[in-house]
Protein backbone atom coordinates (compact mmCIF):
# COMPACT_ATOMS: atom_id res chain seq x y z
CA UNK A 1 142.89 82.16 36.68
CA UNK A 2 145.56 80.97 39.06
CA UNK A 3 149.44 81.56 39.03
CA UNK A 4 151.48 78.47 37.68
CA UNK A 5 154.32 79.40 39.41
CA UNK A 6 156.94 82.10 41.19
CA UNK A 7 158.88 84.14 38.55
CA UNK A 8 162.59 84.97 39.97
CA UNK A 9 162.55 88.40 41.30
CA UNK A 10 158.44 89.39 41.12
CA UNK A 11 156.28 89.64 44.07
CA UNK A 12 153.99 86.72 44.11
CA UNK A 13 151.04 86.32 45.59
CA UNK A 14 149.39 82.29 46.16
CA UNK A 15 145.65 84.30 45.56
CA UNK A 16 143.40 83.28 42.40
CA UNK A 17 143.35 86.76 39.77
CA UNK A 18 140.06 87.27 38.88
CA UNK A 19 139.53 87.62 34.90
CA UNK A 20 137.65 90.83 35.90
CA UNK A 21 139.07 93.28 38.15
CA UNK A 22 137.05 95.87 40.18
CA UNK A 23 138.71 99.15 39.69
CA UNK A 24 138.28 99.71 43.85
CA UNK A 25 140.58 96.75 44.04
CA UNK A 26 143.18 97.47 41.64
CA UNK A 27 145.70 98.76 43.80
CA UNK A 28 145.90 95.11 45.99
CA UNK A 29 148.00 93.64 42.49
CA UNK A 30 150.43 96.29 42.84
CA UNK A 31 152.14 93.87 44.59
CA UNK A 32 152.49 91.17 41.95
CA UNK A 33 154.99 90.88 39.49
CA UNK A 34 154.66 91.78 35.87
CA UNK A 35 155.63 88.32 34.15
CA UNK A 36 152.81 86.65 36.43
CA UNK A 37 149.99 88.20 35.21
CA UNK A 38 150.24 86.76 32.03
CA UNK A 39 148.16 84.30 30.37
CA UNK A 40 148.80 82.81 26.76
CA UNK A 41 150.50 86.05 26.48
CA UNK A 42 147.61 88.65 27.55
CA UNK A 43 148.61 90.88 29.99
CA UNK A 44 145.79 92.51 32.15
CA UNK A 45 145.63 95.98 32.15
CA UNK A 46 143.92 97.82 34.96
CA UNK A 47 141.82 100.84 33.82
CA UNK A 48 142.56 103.34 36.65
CA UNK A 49 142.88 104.40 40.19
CA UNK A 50 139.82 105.24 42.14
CA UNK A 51 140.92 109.01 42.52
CA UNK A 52 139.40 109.31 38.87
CA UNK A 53 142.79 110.91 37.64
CA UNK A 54 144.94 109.80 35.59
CA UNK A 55 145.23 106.54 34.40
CA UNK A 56 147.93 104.37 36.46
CA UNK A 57 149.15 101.21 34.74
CA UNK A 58 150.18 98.81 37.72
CA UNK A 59 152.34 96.68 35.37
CA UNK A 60 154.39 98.98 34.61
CA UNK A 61 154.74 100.97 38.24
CA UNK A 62 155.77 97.25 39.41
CA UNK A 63 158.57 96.96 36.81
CA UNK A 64 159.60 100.56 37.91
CA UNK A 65 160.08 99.77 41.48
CA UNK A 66 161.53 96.38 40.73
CA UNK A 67 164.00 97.98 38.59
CA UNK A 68 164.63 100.71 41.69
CA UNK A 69 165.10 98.40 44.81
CA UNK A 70 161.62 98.75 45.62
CA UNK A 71 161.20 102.34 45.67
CA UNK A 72 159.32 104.82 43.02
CA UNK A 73 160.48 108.14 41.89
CA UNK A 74 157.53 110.37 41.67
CA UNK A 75 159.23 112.21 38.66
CA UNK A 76 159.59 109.36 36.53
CA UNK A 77 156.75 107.07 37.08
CA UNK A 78 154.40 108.67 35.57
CA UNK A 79 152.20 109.11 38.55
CA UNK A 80 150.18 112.17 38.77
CA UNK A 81 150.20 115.00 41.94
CA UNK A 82 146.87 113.60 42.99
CA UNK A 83 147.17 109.99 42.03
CA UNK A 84 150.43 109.72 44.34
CA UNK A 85 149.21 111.55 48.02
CA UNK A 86 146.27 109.07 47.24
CA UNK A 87 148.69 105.77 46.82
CA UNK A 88 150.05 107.10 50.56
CA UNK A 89 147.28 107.97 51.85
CA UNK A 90 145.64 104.44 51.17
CA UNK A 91 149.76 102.46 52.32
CA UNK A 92 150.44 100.98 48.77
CA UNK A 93 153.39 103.65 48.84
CA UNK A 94 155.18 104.62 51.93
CA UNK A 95 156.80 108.44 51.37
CA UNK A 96 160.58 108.14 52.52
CA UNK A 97 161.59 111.85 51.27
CA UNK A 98 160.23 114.24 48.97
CA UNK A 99 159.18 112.20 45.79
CA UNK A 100 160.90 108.78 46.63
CA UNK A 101 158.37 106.50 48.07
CA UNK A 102 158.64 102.68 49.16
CA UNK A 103 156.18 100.09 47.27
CA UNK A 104 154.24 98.29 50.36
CA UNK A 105 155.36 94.87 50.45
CA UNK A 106 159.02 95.16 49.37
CA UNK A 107 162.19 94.52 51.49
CA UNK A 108 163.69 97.31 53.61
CA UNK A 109 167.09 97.03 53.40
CA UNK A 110 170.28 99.78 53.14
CA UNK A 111 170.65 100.09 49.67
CA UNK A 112 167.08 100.82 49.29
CA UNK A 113 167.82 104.07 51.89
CA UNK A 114 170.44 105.01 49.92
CA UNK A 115 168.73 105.32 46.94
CA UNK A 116 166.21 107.23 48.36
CA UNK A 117 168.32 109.56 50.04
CA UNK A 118 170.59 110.18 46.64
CA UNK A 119 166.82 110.09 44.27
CA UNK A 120 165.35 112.36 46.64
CA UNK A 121 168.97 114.96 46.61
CA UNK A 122 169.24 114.96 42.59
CA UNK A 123 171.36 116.60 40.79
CA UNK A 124 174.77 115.83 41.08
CA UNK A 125 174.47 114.06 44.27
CA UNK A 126 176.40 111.21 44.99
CA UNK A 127 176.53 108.37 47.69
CA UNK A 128 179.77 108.70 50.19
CA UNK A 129 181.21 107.67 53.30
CA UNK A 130 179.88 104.60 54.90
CA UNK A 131 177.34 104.18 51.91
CA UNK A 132 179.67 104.10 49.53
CA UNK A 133 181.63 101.67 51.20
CA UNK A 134 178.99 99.44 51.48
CA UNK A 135 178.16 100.43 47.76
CA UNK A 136 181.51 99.07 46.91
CA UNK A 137 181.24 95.98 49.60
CA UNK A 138 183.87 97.60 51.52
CA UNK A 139 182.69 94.98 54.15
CA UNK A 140 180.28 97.14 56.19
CA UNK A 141 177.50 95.94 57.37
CA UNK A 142 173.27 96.25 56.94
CA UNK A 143 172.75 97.94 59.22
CA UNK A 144 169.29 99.51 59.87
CA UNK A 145 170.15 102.44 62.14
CA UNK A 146 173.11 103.21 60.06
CA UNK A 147 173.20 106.77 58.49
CA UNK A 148 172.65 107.56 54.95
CA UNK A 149 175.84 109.86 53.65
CA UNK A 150 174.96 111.67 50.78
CA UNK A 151 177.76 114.33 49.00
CA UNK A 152 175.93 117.50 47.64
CA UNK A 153 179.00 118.87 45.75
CA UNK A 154 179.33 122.84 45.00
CA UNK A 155 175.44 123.01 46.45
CA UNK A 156 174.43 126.43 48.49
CA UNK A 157 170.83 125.29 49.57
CA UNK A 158 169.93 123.79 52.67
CA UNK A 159 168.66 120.20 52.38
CA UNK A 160 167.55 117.77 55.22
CA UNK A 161 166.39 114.66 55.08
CA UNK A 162 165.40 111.88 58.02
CA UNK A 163 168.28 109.50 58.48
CA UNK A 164 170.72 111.53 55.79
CA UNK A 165 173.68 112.64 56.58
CA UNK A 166 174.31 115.58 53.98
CA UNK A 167 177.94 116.46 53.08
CA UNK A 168 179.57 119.57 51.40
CA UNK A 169 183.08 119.21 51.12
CA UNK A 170 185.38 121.61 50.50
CA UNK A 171 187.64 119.02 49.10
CA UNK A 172 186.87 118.26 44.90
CA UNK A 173 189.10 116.04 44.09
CA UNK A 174 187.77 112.68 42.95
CA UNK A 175 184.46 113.28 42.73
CA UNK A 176 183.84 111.93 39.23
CA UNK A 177 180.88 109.84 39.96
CA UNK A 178 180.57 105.84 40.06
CA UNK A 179 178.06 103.86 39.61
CA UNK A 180 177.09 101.19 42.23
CA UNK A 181 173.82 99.07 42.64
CA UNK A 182 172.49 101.30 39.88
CA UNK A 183 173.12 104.34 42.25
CA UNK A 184 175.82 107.59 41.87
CA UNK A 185 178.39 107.32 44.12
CA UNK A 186 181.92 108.56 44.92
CA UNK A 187 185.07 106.36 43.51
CA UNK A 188 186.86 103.67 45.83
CA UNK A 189 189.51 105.61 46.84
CA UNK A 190 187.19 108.80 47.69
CA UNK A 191 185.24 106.67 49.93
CA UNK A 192 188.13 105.36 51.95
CA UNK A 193 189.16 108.84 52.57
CA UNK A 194 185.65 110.12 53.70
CA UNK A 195 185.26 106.84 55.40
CA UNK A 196 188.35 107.97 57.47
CA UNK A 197 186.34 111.30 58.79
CA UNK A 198 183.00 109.34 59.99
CA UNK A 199 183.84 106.03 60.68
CA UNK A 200 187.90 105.80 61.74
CA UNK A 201 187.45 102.52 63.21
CA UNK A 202 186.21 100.76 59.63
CA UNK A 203 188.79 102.39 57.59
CA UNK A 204 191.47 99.50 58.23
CA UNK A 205 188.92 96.99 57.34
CA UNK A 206 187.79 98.55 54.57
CA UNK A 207 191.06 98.79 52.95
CA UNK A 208 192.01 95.40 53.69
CA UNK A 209 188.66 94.29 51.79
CA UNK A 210 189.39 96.46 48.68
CA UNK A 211 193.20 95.21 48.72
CA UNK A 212 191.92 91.55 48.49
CA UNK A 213 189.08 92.61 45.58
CA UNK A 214 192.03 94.00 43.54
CA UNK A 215 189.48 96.86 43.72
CA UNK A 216 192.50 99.27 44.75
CA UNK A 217 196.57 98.72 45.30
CA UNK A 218 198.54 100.31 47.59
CA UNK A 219 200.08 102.72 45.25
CA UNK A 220 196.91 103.57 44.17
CA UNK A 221 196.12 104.35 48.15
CA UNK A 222 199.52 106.41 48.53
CA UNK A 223 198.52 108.42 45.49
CA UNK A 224 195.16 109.03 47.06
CA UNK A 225 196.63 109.74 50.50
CA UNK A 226 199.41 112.40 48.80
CA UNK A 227 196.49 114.40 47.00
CA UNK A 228 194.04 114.48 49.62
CA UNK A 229 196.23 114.82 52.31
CA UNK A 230 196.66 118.75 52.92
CA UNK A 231 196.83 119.52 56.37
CA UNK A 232 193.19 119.17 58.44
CA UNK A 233 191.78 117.24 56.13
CA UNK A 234 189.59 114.95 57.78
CA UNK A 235 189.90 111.22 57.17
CA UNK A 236 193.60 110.97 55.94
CA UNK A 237 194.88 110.13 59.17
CA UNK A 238 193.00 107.14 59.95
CA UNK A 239 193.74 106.16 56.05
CA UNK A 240 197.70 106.93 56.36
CA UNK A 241 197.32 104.34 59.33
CA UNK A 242 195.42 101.59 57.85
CA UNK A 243 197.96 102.16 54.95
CA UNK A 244 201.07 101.84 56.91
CA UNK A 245 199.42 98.61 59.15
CA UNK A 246 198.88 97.02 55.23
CA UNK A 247 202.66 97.23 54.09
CA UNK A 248 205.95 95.60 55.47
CA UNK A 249 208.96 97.38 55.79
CA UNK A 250 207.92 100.68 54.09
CA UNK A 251 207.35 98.84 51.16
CA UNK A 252 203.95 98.35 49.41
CA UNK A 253 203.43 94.99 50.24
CA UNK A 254 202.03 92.66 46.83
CA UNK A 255 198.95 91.35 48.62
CA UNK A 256 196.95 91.03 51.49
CA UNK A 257 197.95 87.65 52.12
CA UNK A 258 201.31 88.69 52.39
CA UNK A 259 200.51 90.89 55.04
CA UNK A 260 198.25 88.37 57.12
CA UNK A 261 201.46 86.28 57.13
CA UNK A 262 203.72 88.92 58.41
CA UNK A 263 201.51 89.37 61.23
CA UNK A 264 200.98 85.79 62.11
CA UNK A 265 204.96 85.56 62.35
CA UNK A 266 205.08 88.34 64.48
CA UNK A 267 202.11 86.51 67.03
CA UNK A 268 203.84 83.37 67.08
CA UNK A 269 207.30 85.01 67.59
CA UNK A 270 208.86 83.67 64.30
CA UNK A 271 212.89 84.28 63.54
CA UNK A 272 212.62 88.28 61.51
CA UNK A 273 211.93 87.49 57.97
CA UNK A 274 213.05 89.67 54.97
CA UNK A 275 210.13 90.64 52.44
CA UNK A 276 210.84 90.26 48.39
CA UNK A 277 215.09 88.81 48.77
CA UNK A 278 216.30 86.97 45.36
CA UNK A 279 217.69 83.45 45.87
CA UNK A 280 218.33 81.92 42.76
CA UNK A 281 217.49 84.35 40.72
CA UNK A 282 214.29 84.02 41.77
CA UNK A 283 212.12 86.89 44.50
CA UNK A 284 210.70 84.92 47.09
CA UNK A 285 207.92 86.18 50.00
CA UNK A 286 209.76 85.88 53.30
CA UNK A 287 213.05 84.06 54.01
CA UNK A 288 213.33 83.75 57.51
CA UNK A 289 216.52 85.32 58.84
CA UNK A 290 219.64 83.13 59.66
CA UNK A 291 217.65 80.22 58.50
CA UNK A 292 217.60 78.04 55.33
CA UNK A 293 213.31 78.43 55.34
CA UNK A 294 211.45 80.46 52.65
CA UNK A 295 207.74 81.04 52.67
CA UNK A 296 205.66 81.46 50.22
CA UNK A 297 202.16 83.29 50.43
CA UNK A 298 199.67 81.80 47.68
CA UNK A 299 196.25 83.17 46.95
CA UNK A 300 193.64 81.51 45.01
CA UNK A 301 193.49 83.37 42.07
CA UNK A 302 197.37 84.49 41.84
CA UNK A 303 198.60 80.76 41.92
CA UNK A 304 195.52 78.53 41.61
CA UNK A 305 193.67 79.77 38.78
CA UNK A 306 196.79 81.01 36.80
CA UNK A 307 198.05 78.07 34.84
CA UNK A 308 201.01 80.06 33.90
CA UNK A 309 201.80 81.18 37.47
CA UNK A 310 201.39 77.39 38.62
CA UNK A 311 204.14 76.21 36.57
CA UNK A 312 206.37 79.14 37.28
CA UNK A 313 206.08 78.43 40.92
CA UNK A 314 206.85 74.50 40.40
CA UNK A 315 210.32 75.82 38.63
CA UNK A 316 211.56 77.90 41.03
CA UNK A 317 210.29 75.19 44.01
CA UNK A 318 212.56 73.00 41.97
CA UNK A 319 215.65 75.92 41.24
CA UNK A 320 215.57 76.33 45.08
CA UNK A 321 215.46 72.87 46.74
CA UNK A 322 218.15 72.26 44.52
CA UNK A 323 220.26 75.24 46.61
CA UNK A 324 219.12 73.63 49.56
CA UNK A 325 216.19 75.69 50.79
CA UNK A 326 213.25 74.53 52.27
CA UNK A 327 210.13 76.47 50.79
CA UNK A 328 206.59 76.39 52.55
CA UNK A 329 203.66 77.40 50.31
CA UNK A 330 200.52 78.49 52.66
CA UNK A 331 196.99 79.74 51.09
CA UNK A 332 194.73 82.27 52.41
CA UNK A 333 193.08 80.27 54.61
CA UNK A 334 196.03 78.65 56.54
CA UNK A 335 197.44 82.02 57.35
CA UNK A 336 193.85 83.71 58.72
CA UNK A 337 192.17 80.67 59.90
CA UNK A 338 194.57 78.53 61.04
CA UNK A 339 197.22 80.44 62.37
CA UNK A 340 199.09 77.94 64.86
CA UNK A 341 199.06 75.08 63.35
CA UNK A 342 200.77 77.08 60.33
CA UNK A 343 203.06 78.66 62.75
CA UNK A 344 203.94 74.70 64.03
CA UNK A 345 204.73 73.43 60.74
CA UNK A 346 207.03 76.45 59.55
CA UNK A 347 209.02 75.68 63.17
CA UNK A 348 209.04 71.79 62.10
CA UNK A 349 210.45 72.87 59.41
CA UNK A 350 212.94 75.13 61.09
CA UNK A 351 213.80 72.22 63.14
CA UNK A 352 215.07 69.86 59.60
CA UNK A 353 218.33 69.46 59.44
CA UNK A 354 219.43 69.96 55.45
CA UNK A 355 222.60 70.50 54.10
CA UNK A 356 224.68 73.45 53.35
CA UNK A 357 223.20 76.08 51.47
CA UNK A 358 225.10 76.82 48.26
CA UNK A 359 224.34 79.91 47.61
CA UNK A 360 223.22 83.67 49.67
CA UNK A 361 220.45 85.82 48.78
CA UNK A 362 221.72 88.21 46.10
């Protein structure tokens, strides 16, 4: 018998499958995937490992580690005490901590140490710091050599594991778990605090990346910052910053967009703009100060995607060339990627001449 064919997320292997297996050689299809091992719908069961223990259905212990980025829990597989020091001892498992092993032939890759690290803890422990930022896609990276942060709330006992950081924090709040990548971990807003005490330089990054996710808002992130922030609590500080860097004049700015711009004005030394004015009866983005130019930030999914939002835009466009105002729409990508020549068109526009305005901001 021959495979037909990869199946999307098995381990495949281009080798015939004999129709009879020899027990000694069972534990080379470990490394196949469940749906290709079938043939007009018989499955091949193998009988049992040659450590004449308990019986060890492959099938299954592939599902389980496919279903567990790669990695088998001792406690729920089903493996017996002798059956699994004899899967290490002959490299179809590699032990990462105590009963969390790797399936030989899978990816290494973060995720996969973080669920170890958090399998391995039990209990109530939870993924944090930089590992629940990258949990959340906070924007940090794969990085091999990076720690594992693991939370052990309200735990006495002393626990080490290779490559794990292990924190106790004194601090409870938030610590509701989340789940992310099928794995516990602390909630958004936890982890940009925490990510503040081990990692200061990602924390403005991070909160940028959550901000354009809608994951978090900045309200949310000044309610965070008012409970944890009691005085030597680590992390806050580099938070507060990354907070104050993502709002314009003391006011929670409405998205990240909005904030790239304000920057890029500042670069490209731009007349002072006022954030949020009503002209018209309508609150605009920026109008730039002591000129007739407003700018308008647009992201994809605010104005492009939001029939209702298109239409309202076209209105007051219309309401406000009327007054005499020139309004500039930029997206996302003009304002972070193409900064000058942005920059150049808003001074063209500067540079129009247009009549009287009728009417002041209100």
């Amino acid at each position: 018998m021959s495979l037909t064919g990869p199946v999307p997320g098995a381990f495949h292997t281009t080798e015939p499958i004999p129709s009879v297996l020899d027990p000694d050689e069972c534990h080379l299809m470990s490394y196949i995937g469940v749906e290709n091992l079938r043939r007009e719908g018989t499955i091949f069961r193998f009988r049992r490992w040659p450590t004449h223990s308990a019986d060890v259905d492959l099938l299954d212990l592939d599902q389980h580690a496919l279903d567990r980025h790669g990695l088998v829990v001792k406690s729920t597989s089903g493996i017996a005490h002798r059956t699994w020091y004899r899967m290490i001892e002959r490299g179809d498992l590699q032990l990462l901590h105590p009963g969390i092993a790797r399936m030989a032939g899978t990816p290494r890759n973060y995720v996969q140490r973080i669920a170890a690290a958090v399998w391995s803890c039990g209990g109530n422990a939870l993924a944090s710091h930089r590992s629940a930022a990258h949990l959340h896609d906070l924007g940090t990276h794969d990085d091999e050599q990076r720690p594992v942060d693991v939370i052990l709330p309200g735990r006495s006992r002393k626990l080490s594991l290779d490559g794990v950081v292990i924190h106790r924090p004194t601090d409870a709040l938030r610590l509701a778990p989340q789940i992310g990548s099928g794995i516990r971990c602390t909630n958004v807003l936890r982890t940009l605090v925490d990510l503040g005490a081990v990692a200061p330089g990602d924390v403005h990054a991070a909160l940028g990346r959550a901000l354009s996710m809608r994951t978090v808002d900045l309200r949310a992130v000044d309610s965070a910052l008012a409970g944890h922030g009691r005085r030597g609590r680590a992390g806050v500080g580099p938070l507060r910053r990354a907070f104050a860097a993502w709002s314009i004049d003391a006011k929670p700015a409405d998205s990240v967009l909005e904030v790239a711009f304000a920057r890029l004005v500042r670069a490209h030394g731009l007349p002072p703009f006022e954030f949020h004015p009503v002209i018209e009866g309508w609150e605009v983005d920026f109008r730039l100060v002591g000129t007739q130019v407003i700018v308008e930030c647009d992201g994809w999914t605010t104005h492009g995607l939001d029939p209702t939002q298109f239409e309202r835009d076209r209105r007051r466009d219309d309401d406000l060339a009327a007054a005499g105002w020139i309004v500039k729409r930029f997206t996302y990508r003009a304002i972070t990627r193409s900064g000058a020549d942005t920059a150049r068109r808003i001074q063209r526009a500067l540079a129009t001449p247009i009549p009287e305005v009728r009417s002041r901001p209100a």
